[in-house]
Every structure is written in structure tokens, then in C-alpha cells.
C-alpha atoms as a PDB file:
ATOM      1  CA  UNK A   1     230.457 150.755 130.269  1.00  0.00           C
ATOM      2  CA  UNK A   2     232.941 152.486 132.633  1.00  0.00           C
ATOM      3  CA  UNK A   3     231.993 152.418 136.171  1.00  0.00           C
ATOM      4  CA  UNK A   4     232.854 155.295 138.476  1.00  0.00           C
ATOM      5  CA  UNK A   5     232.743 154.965 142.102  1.00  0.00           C
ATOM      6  CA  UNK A   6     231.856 157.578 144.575  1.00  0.00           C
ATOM      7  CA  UNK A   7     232.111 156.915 148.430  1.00  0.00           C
ATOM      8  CA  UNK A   8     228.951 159.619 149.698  1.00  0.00           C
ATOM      9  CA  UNK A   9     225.480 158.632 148.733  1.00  0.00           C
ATOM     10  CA  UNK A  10     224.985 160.736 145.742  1.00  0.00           C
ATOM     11  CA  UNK A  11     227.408 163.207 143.803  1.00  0.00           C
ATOM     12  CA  UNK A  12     226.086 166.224 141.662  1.00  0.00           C
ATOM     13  CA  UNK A  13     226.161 165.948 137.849  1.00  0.00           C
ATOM     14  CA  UNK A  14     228.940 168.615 137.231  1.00  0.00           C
ATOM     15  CA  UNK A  15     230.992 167.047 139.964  1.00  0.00           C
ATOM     16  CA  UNK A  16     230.622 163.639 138.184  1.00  0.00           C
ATOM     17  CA  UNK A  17     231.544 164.764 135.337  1.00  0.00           C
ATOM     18  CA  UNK A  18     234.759 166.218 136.353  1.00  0.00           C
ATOM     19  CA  UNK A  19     235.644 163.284 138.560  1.00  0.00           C
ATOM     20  CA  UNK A  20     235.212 160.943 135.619  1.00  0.00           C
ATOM     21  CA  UNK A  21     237.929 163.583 133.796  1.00  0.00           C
ATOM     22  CA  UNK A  22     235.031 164.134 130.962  1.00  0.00           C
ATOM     23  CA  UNK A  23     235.859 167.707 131.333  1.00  0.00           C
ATOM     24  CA  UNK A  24     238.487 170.070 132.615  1.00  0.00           C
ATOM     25  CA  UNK A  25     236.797 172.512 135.050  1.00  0.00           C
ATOM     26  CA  UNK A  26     233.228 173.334 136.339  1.00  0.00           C
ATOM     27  CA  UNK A  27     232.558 176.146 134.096  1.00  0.00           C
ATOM     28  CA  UNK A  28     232.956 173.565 131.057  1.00  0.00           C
ATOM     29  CA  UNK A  29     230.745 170.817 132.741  1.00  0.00           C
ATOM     30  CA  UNK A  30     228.342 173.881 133.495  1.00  0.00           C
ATOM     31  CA  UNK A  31     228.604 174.458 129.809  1.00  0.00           C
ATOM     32  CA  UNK A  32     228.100 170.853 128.482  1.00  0.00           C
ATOM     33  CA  UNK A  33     225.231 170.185 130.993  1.00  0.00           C
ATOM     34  CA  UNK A  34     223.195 173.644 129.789  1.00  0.00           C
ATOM     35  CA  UNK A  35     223.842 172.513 126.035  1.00  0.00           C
ATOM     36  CA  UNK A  36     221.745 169.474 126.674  1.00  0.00           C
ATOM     37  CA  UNK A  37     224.935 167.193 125.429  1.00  0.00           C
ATOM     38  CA  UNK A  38     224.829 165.025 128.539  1.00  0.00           C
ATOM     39  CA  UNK A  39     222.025 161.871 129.491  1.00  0.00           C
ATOM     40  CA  UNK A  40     221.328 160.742 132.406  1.00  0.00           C
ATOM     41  CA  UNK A  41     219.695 157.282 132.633  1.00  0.00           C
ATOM     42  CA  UNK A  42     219.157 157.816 128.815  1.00  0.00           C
ATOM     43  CA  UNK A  43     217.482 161.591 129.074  1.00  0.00           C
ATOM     44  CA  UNK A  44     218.815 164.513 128.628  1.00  0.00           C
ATOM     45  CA  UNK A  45     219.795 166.570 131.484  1.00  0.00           C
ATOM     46  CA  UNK A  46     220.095 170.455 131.987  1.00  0.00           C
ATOM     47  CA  UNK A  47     220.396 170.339 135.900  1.00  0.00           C
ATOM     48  CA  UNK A  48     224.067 170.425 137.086  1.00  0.00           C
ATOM     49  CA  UNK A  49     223.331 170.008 140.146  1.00  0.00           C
ATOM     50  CA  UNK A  50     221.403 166.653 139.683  1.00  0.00           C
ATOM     51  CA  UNK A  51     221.592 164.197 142.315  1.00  0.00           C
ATOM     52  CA  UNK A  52     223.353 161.051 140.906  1.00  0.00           C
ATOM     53  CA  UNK A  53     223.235 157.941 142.658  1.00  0.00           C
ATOM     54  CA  UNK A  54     224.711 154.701 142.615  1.00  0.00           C
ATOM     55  CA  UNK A  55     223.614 152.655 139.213  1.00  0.00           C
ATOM     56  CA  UNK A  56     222.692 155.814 137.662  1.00  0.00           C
ATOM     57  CA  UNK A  57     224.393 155.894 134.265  1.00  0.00           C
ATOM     58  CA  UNK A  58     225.390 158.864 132.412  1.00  0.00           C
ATOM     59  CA  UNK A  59     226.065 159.763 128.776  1.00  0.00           C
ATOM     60  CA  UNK A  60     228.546 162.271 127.576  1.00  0.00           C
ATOM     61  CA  UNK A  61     230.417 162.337 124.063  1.00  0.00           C
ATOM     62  CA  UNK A  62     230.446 159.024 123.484  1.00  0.00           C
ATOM     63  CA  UNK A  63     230.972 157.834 126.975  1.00  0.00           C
ATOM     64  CA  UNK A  64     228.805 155.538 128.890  1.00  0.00           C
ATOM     65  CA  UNK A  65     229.360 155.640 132.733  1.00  0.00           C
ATOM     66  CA  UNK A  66     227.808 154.347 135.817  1.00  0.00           C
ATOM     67  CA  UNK A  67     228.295 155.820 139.193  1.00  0.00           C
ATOM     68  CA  UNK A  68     228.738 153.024 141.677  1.00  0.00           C
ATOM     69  CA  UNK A  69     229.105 153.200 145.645  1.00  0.00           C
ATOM     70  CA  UNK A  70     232.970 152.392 146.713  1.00  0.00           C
END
């Protein structure tokens, strides 16, 4: 499992997902997120604007990541 860190309290899901480089721009994590193809915490999630927060872990194409506070 990959760790990501953040340095504010929380980041939103489409953010996280473009900071970890899963995707290339916000319309594509918009996209992803909608389709129901990413977890969070092992459900799925359709919110891209879902708080994350550190030792949430998120799922996306067979990546396993867990935001963690810098």
C-alpha cells in the first residue's frame, strides 16, 4: 500500500486522485469517481468531493493508497 501525504486536514476525492497521478485532469477523476470505479475505505464512492482524511485508504485500478498527514 502506497501512502500519500497531504499537509491540510482533509483533501477532496478528485483532488486525491490527481495528486496521487491516478489520473490526468479533474474532468477524468470526475469521470472515474461517477462510474463507481473508485473505493474508499473499501466502498464505493460517487462523491468527488468526499472529504478524505488521514488513514483513509482509497482504491482505484488496482491501486491501494492511504492518505497520510505530512
Amino acid at each position: 500500500m502506497e501512502k500519500i501525504s497531504i499537509t491540510t486536514d482533509f483533501i477532496k476525492l478528485d483532488s486525491f486522485l490527481k495528486l496521487a497521478a491516478l489520473v490526468g485532469t479533474g474532468g477524468e477523476a470526475k469521470y472515474v469517481i461517477q462510474e463507481g470505479m473508485v473505493t474508499v475505505n473499501g466502498e464505493v464512492c460517487t462523491m468527488r468531493g468526499k472529504k478524505l482524511y488521514p488513514g483513509d485508504k482509497v482504491s482505484f485500478a488496482d491501486n491501494l493508497l492511504e492518505v497520510e498527514k505530512a
